[in-house]
Protein backbone atom coordinates (compact mmCIF):
# COMPACT_ATOMS: atom_id res chain seq x y z
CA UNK A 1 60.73 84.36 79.89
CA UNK A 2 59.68 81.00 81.55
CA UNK A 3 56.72 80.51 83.38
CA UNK A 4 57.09 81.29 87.61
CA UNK A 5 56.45 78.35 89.59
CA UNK A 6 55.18 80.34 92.15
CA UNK A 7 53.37 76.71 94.11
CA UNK A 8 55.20 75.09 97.02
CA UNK A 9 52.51 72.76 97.48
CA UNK A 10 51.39 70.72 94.43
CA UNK A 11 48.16 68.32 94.19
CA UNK A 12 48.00 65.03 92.41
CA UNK A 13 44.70 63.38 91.43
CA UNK A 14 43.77 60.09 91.85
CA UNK A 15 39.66 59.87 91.88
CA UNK A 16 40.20 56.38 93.28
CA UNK A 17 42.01 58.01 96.73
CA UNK A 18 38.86 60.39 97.78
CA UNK A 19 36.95 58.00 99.87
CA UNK A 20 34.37 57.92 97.19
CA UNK A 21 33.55 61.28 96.95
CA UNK A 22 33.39 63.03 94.21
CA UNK A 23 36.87 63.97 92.79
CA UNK A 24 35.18 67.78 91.73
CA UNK A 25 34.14 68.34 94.78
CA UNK A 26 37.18 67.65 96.57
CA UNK A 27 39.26 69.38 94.35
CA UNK A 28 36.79 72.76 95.27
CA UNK A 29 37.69 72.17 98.96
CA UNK A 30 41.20 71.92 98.82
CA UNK A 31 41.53 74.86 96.50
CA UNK A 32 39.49 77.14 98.23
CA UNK A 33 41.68 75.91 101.27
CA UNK A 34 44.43 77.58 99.72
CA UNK A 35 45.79 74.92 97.13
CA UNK A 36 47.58 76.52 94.04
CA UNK A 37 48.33 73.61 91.47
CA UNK A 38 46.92 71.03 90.66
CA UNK A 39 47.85 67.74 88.57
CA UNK A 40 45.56 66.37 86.86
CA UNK A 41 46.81 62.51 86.53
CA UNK A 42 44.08 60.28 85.68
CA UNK A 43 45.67 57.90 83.58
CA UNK A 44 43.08 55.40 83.10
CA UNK A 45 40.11 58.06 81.01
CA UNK A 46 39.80 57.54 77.14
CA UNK A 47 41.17 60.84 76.08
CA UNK A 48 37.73 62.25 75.45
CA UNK A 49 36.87 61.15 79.10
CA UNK A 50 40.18 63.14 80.19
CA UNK A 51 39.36 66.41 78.06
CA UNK A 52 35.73 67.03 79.84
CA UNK A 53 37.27 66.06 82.97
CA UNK A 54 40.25 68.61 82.63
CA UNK A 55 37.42 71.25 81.44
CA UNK A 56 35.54 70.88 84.52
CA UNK A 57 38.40 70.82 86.35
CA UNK A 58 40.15 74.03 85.25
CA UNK A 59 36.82 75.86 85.28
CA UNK A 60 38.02 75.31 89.04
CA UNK A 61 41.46 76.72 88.95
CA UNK A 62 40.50 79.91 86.70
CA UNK A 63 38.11 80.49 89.65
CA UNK A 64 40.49 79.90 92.28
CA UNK A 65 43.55 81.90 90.50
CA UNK A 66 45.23 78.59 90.72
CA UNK A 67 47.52 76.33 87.86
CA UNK A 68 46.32 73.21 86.04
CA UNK A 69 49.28 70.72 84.95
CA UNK A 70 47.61 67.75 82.65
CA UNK A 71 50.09 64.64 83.07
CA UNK A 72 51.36 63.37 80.44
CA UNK A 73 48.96 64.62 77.78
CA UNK A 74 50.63 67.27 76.26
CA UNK A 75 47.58 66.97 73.07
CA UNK A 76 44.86 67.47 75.96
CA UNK A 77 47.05 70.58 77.16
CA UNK A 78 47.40 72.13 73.64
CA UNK A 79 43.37 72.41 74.07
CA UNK A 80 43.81 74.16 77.17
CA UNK A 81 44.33 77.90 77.24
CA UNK A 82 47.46 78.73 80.17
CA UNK A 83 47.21 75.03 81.02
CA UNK A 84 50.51 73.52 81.40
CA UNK A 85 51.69 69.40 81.61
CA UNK A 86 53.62 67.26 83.73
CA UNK A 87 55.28 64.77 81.95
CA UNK A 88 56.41 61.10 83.19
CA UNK A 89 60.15 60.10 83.23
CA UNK A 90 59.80 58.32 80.11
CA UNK A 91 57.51 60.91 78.25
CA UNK A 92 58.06 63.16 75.28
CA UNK A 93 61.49 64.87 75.91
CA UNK A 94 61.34 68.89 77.79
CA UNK A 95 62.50 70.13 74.70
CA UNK A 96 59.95 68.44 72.65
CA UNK A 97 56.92 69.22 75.02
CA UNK A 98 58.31 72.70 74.73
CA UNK A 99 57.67 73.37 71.24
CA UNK A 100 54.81 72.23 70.99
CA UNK A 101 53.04 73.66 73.83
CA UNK A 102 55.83 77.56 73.87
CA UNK A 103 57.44 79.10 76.22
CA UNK A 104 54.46 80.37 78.27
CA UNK A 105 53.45 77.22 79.71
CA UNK A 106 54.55 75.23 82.51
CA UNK A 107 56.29 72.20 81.77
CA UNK A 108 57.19 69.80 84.66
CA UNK A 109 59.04 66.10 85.09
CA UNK A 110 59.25 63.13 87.03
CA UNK A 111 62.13 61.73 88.32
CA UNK A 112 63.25 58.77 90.08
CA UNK A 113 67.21 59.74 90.47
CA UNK A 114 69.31 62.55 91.40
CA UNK A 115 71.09 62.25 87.75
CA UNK A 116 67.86 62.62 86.42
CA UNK A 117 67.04 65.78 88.08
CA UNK A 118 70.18 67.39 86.90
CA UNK A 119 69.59 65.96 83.24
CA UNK A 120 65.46 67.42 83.68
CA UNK A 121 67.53 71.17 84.44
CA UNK A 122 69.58 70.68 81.33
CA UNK A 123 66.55 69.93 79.13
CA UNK A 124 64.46 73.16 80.41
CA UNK A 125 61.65 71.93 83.09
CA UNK A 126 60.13 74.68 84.81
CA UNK A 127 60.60 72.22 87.71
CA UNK A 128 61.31 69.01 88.98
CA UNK A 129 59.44 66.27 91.06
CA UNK A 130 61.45 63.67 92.80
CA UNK A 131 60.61 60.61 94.53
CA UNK A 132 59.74 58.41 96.19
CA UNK A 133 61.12 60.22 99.29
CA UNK A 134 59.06 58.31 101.54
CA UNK A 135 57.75 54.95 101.23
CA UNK A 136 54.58 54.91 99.69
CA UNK A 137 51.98 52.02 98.07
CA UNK A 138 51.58 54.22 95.18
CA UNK A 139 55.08 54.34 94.26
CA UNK A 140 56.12 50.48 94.98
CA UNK A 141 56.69 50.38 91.19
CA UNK A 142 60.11 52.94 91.65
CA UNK A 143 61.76 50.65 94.41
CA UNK A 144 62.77 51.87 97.39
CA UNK A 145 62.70 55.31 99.20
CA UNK A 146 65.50 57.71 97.70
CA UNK A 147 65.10 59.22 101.48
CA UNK A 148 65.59 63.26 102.37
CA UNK A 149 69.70 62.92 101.83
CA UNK A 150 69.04 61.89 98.02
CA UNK A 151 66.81 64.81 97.77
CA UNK A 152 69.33 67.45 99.54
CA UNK A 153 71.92 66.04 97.14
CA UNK A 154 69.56 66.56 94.11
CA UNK A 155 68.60 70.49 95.86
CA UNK A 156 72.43 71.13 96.16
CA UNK A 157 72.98 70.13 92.36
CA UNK A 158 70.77 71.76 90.27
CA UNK A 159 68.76 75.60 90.74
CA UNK A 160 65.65 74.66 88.90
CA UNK A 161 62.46 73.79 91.67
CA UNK A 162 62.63 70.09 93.28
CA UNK A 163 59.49 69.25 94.81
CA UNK A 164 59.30 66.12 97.12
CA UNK A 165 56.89 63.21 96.74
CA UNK A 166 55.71 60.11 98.14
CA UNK A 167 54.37 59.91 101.32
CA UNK A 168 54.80 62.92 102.27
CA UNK A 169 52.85 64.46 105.22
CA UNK A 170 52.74 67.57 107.00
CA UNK A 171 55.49 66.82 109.27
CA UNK A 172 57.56 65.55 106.60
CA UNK A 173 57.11 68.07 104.43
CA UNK A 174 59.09 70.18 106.89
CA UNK A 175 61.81 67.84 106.56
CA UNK A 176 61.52 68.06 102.82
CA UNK A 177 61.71 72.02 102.79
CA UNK A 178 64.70 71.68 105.24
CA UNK A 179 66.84 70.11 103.01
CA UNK A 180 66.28 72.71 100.28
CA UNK A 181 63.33 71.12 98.51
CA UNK A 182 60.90 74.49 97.15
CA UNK A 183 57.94 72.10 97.79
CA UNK A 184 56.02 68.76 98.28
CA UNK A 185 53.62 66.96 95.65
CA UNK A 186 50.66 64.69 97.61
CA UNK A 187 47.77 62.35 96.18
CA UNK A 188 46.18 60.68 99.56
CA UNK A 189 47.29 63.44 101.92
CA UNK A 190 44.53 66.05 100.63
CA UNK A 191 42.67 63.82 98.52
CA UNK A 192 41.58 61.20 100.96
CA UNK A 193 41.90 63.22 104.28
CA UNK A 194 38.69 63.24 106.44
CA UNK A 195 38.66 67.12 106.41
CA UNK A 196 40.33 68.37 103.28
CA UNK A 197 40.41 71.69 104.31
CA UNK A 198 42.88 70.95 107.58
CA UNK A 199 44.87 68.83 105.40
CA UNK A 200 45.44 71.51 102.92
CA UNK A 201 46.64 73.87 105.60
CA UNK A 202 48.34 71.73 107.81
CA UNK A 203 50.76 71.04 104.81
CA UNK A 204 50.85 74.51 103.42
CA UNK A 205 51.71 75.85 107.00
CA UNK A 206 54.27 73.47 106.41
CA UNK A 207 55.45 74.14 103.69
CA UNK A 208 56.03 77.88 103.74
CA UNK A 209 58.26 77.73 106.38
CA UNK A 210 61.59 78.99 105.89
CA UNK A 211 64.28 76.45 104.43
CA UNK A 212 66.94 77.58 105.64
């Protein structure tokens, strides 16, 4: 029995996107706003810097009822009770990630291409981001914008989750749940909105809309 992804809205961290604030305490505003996931992708920390930091962190989500995905680090996640990893398109392999962490934990992917959405199905991810949808500074490195058609294509092809990403706002998120997407990822949407809370809403009123 796989983990539910039971999330339509999923939160990336990037400390450097919070307006200088402190990423802890922005993370305890958008979860007590109603925020359900959270990824915790800090890729510059030493990995003892990472480990306290994803301690402190999920002491947050146990609180909150809410899931922590480490990025990447599937080691730091093996210290982790429930905690579950989100691994780049060039990580470990799903299968790989799999038995080392079991069947109980949520394992997620990146991808950049629809083929590699329907490949990340094959392989056993719980779910599936994709993107860029939108253009985005952050995502510069993966070319240009697949755009909402790409990501209907990669919805009609596979059943596993497909969550949107870059630059996604509230209003586009509708568009992303319209064309069959279960949900959108953000970084500077929550993390470096003015009032976190109305951000987190905003999209999650979005969000849980039907998509039909």
């Amino acid at each position: 029995m796989m983990p539910a992804v039971d999330f339509r809205l999923l939160l990336v961290t990037e400390r450097q996107q919070t307006g200088g604030r402190p990423l802890l305490d922005v993370l305890t505003r958008a979860l007590a706003a109603g925020v359900r996931a959270i990824q915790l992708r800090e890729r510059d920390l030493s990995s003892r810097d990472l480990l306290r930091l994803a301690q402190e962190v999920q002491r947050l989500t146990i609180a909150s009822g809410a899931q922590l995905l480490i990025n990447d680090r599937v080691d730091v996640a093996m210290t982790l009770d429930n905690v579950g990893v989100h691994l780049r398109a060039n990580s470990l392999p799903v299968a790989v990630a799999r038995k080392l962490l079991g069947g109980q934990r949520l394992i997620g992917i990146s991808t950049h291409a629809v083929d590699e959405v329907v490949r990340a199905e094959a392989e056993g991810a719980d779910y599936v981001v994709l993107g860029p949808i939108y253009e985005t500074p952050s995502k510069t490195v993966y070319g240009v914008p697949l755009g909402v058609r790409a990501l209907e294509d990669a919805c009609r092809r596979v059943r596993v989750p497909v969550i949107g990403i870059g630059g996604v706002t509230a209003a586009r998120a509708r568009d992303v749940r319209h064309v069959g997407a279960f949900g959108v990822a953000v970084v500077t949407a929550v993390l470096g909105a003015g009032d976190v809370e109305r951000a987190v809403r905003e999209l999650l009123d979005a969000v849980s809309m039907s998509s039909s």
